[in-house]
C-alpha atoms as a PDB file:
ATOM      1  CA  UNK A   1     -39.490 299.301  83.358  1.00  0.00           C
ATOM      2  CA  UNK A   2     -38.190 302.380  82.163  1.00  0.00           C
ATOM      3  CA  UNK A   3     -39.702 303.729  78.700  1.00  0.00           C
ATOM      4  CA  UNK A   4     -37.823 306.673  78.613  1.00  0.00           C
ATOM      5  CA  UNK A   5     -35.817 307.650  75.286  1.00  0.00           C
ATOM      6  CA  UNK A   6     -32.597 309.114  76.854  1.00  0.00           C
ATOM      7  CA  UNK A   7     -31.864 307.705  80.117  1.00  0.00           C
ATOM      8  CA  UNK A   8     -30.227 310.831  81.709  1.00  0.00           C
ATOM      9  CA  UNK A   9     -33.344 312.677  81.320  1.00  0.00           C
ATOM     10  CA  UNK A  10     -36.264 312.599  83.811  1.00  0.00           C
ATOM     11  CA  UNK A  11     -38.233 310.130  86.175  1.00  0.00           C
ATOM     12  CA  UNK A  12     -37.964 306.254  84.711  1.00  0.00           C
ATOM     13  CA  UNK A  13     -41.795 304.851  84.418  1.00  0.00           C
ATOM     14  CA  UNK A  14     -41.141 302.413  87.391  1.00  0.00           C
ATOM     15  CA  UNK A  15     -40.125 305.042  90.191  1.00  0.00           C
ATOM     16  CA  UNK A  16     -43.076 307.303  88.026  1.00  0.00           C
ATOM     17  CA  UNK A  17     -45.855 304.404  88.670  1.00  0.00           C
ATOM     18  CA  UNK A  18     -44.540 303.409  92.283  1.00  0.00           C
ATOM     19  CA  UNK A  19     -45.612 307.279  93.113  1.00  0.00           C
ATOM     20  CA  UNK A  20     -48.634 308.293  91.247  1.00  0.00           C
ATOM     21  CA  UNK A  21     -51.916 309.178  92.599  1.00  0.00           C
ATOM     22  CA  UNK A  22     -54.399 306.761  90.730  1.00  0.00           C
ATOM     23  CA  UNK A  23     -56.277 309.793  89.864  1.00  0.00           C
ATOM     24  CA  UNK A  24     -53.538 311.072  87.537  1.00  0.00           C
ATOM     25  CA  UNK A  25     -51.992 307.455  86.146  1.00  0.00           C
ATOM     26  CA  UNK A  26     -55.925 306.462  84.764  1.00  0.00           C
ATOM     27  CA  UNK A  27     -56.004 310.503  83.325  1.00  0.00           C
ATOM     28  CA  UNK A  28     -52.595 309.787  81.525  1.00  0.00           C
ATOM     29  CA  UNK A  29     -53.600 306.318  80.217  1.00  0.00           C
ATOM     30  CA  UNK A  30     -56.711 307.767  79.251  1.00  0.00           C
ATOM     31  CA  UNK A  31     -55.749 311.020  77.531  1.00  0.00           C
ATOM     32  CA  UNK A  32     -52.532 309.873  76.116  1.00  0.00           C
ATOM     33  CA  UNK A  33     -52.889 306.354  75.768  1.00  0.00           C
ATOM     34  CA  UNK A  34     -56.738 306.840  74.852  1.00  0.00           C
ATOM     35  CA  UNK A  35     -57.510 303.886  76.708  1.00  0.00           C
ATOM     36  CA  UNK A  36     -61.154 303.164  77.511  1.00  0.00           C
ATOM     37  CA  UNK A  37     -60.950 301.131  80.672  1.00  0.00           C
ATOM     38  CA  UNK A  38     -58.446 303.791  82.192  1.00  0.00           C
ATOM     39  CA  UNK A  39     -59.709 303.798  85.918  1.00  0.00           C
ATOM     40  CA  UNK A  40     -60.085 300.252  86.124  1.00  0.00           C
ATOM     41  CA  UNK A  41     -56.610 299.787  84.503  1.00  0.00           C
ATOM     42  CA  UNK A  42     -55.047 302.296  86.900  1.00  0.00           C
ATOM     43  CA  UNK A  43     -56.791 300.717  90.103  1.00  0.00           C
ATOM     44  CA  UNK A  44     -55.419 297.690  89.268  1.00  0.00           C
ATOM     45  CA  UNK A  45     -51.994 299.353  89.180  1.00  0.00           C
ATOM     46  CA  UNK A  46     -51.933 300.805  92.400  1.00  0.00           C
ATOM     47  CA  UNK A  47     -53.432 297.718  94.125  1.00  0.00           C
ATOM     48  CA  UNK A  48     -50.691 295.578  92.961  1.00  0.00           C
ATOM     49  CA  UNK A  49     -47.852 298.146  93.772  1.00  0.00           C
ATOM     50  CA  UNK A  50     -49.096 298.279  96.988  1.00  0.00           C
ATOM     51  CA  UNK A  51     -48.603 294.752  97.246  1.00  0.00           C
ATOM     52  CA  UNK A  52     -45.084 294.607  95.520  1.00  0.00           C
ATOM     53  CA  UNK A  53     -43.101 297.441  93.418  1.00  0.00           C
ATOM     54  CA  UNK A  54     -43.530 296.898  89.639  1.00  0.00           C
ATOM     55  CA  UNK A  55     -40.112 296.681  88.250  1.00  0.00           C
ATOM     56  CA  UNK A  56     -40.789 295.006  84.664  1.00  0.00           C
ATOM     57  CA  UNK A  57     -42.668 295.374  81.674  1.00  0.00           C
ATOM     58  CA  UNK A  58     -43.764 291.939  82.331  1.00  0.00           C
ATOM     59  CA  UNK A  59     -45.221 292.571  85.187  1.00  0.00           C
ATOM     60  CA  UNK A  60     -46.898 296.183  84.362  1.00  0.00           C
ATOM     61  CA  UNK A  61     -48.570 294.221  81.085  1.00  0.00           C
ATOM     62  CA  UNK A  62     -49.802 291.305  83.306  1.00  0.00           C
ATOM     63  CA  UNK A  63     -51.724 293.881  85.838  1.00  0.00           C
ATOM     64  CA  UNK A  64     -53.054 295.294  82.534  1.00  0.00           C
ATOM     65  CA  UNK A  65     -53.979 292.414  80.707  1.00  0.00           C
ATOM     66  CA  UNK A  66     -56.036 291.368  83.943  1.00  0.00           C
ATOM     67  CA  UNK A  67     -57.901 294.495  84.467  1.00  0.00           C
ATOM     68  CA  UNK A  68     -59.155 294.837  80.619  1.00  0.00           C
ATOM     69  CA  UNK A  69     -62.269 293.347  80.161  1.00  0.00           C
ATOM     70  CA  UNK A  70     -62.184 292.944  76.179  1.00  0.00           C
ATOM     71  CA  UNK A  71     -58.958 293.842  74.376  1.00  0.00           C
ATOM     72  CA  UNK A  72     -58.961 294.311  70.259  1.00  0.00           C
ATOM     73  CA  UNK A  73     -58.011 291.188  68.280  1.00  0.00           C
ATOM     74  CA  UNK A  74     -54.368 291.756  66.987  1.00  0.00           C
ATOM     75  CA  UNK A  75     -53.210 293.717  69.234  1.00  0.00           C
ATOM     76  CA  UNK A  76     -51.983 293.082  73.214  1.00  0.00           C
ATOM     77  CA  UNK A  77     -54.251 294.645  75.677  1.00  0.00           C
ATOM     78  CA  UNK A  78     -51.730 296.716  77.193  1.00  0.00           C
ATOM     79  CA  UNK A  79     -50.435 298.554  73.948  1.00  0.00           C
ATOM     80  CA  UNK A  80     -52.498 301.359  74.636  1.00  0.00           C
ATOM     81  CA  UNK A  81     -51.982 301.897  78.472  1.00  0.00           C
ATOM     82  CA  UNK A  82     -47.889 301.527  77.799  1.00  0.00           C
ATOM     83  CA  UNK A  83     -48.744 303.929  75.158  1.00  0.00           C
ATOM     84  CA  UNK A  84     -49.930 306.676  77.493  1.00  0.00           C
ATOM     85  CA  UNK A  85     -47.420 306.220  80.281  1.00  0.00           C
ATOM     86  CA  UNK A  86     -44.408 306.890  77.428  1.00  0.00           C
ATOM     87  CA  UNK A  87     -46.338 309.644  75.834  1.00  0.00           C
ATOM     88  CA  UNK A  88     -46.530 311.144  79.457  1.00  0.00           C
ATOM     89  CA  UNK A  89     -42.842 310.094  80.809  1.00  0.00           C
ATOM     90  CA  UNK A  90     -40.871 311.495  77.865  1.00  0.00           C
ATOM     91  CA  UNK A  91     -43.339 314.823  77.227  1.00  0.00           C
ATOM     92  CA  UNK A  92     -43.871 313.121  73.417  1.00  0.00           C
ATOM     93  CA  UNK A  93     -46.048 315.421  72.146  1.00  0.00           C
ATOM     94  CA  UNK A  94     -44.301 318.614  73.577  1.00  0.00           C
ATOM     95  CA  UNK A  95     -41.099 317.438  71.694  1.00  0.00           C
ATOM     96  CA  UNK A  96     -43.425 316.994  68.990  1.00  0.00           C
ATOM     97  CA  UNK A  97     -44.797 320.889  68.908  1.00  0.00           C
ATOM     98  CA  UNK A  98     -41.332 322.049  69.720  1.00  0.00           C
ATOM     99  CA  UNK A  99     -39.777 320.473  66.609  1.00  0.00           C
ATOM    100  CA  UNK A 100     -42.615 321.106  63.943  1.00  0.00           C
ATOM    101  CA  UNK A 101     -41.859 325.143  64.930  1.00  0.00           C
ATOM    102  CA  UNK A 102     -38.050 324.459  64.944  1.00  0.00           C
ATOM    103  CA  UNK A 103     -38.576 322.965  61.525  1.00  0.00           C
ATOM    104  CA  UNK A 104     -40.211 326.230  60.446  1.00  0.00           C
ATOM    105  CA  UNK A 105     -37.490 328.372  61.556  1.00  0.00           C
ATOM    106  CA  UNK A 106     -35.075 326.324  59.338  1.00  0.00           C
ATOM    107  CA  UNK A 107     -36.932 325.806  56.097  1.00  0.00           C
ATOM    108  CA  UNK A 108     -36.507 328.206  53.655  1.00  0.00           C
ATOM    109  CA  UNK A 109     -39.586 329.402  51.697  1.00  0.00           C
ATOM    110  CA  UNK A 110     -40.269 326.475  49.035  1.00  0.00           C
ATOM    111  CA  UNK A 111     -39.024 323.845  51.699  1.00  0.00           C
ATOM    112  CA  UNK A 112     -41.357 320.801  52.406  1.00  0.00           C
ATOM    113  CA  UNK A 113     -41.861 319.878  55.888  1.00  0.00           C
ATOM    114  CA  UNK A 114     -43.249 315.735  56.099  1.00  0.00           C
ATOM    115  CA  UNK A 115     -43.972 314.220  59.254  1.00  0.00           C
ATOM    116  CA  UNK A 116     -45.006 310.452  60.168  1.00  0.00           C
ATOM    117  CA  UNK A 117     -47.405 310.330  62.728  1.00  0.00           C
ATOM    118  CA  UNK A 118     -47.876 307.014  64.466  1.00  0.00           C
ATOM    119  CA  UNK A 119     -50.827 307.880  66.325  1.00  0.00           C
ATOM    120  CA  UNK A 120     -54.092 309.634  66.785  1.00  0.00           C
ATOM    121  CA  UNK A 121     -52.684 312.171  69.266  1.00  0.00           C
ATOM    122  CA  UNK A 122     -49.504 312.711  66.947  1.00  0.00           C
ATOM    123  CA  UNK A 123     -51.754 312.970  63.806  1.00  0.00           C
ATOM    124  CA  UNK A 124     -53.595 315.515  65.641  1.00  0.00           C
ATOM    125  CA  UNK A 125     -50.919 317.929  66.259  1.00  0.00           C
ATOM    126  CA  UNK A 126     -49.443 317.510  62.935  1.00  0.00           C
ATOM    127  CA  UNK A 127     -53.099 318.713  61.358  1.00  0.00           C
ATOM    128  CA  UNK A 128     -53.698 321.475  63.173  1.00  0.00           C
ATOM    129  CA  UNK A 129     -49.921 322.840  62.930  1.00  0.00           C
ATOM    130  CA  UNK A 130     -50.160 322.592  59.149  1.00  0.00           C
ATOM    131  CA  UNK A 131     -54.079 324.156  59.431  1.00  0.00           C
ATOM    132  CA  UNK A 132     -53.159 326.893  61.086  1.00  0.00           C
ATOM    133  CA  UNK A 133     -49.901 327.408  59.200  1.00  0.00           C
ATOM    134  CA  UNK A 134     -52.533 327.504  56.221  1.00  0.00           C
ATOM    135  CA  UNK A 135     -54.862 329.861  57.867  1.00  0.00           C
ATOM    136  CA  UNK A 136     -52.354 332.162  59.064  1.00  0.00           C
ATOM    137  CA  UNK A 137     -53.679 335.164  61.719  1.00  0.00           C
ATOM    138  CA  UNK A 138     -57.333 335.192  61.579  1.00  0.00           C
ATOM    139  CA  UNK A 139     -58.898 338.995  61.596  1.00  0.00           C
ATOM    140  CA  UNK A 140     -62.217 340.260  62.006  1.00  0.00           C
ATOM    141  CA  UNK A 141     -64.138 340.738  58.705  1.00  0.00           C
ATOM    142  CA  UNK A 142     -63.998 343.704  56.674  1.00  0.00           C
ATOM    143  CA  UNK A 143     -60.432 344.763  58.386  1.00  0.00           C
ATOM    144  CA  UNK A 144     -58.379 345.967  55.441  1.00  0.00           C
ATOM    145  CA  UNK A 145     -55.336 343.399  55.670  1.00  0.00           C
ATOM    146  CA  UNK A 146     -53.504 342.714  52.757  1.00  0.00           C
ATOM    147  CA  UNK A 147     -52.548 339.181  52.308  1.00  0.00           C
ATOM    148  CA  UNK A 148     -49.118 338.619  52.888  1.00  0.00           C
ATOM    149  CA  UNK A 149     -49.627 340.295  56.108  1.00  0.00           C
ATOM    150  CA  UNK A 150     -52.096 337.155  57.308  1.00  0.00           C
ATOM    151  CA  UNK A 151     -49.131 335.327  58.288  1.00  0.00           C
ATOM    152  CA  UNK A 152     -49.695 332.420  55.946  1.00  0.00           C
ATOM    153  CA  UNK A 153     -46.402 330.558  56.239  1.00  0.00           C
ATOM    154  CA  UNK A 154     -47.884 326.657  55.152  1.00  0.00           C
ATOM    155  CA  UNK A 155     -49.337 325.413  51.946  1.00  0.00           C
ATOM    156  CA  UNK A 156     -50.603 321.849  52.337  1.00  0.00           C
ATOM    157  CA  UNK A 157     -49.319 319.247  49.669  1.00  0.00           C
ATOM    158  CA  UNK A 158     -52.168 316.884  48.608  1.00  0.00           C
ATOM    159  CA  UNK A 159     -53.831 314.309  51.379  1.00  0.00           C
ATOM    160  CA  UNK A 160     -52.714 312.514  53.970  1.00  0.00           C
ATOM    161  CA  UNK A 161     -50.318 309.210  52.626  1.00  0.00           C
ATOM    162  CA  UNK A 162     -51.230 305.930  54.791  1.00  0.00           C
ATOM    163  CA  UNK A 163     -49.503 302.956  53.897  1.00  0.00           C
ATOM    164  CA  UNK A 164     -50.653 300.662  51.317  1.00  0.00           C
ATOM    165  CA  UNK A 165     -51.573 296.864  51.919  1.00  0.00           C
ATOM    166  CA  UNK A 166     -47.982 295.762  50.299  1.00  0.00           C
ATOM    167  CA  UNK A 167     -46.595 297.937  53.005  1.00  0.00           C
ATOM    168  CA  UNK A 168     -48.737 296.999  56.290  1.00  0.00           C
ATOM    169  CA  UNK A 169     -47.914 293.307  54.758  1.00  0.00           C
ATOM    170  CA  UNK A 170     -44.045 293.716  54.540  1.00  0.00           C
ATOM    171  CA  UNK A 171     -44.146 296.166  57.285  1.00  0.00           C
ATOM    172  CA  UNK A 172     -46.825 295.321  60.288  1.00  0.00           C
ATOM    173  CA  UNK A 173     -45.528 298.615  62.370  1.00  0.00           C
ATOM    174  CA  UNK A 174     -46.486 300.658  59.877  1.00  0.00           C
ATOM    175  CA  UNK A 175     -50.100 300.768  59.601  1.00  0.00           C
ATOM    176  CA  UNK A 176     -51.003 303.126  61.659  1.00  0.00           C
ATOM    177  CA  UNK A 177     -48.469 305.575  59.978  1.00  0.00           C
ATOM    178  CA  UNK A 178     -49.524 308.994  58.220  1.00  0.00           C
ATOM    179  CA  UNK A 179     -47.856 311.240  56.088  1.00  0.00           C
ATOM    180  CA  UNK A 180     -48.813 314.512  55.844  1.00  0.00           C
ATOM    181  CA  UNK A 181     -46.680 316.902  53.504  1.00  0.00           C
ATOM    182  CA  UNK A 182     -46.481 320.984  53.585  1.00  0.00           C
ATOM    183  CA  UNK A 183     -44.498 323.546  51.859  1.00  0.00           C
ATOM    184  CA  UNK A 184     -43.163 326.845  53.378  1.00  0.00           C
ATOM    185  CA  UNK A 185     -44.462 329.458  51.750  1.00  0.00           C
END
């Protein structure tokens, strides 16, 4: 039970759950793994590890999958809780922020920047860095700013792509993919 994506780096998400206050495992599963039954998922957690560590996935989706109540068809009821916990153990959407500006510093004006996003949180971040990369520095009205000095550096490039049915049926992981496209400007 690790989940992290480079082993040298940081605490592995079996020491990380044998330590947590419930408090702050059922905030993480609920803001990053928006999962609805959050508390009750994280009680159950720190019950069992109380009981005996929680070394394996196995395990960790078996406390899950007894603590949630009514799970969505098609998918396994601990997706979203596992979700959360490797959001939150490998600082996902941090990386995330930090690469969408280090893109901008590369691209030249004219470059396209397109991101997948896989999930809600992800999508999120990707809209508002390319809305606000549209928007530019927002004055008070009636300032006399000339436009290049807004700041605009992001034109957005038509509407969000999600996968088509051919895709999702070929391709089950991907549909809850986005593409969203912007130029540098």
């Amino acid at each position: 039970l690790d989940m992290r994506m480079d082993p040298t780096q940081g605490i592995d998400a079996s020491s990380w759950i044998a330590t947590v206050k419930e408090k702050k495992l059922a905030q993480v599963l609920k803001e990053f793994g928006e999962e609805r039954f959050a508390k009750r998922i994280a009680h159950a957690i720190v019950t069992e590890r109380q009981q005996q560590a929680i070394t394996t996935t196995t395990q960790l989706a078996e406390i899950i999958t007894a603590a949630n109540p009514n799970w969505e068809k098609h998918k396994h009821p601990a997706t979203r809780s596992f979700q959360g916990i490797r959001i939150f153990i490998n600082k996902e959407l941090e990386a995330l922020s930090i690469g969408l500006n280090a893109a901008m510093d590369i691209l030249k004006p004219g470059g396209r920047l397109a991101v997948i996003s896989f999930h809600s949180l992800e999508d999120r971040i990707v809209k508002r860095f390319i809305r606000d990369g549209e928007r530019g520095q927002v004055f008070p009205k009636g300032l006399p700013i000339m436009e290049q000095d807004k700041g605009k550096i992001l034109k957005k490039i038509g509407k969000a792509i999600a996968p088509s049915r051919a895709e999702i049926n070929s391709n089950p992981r991907a549909r809850s993919a986005i593409l969203r496209i912007a130029e540098k400007i």
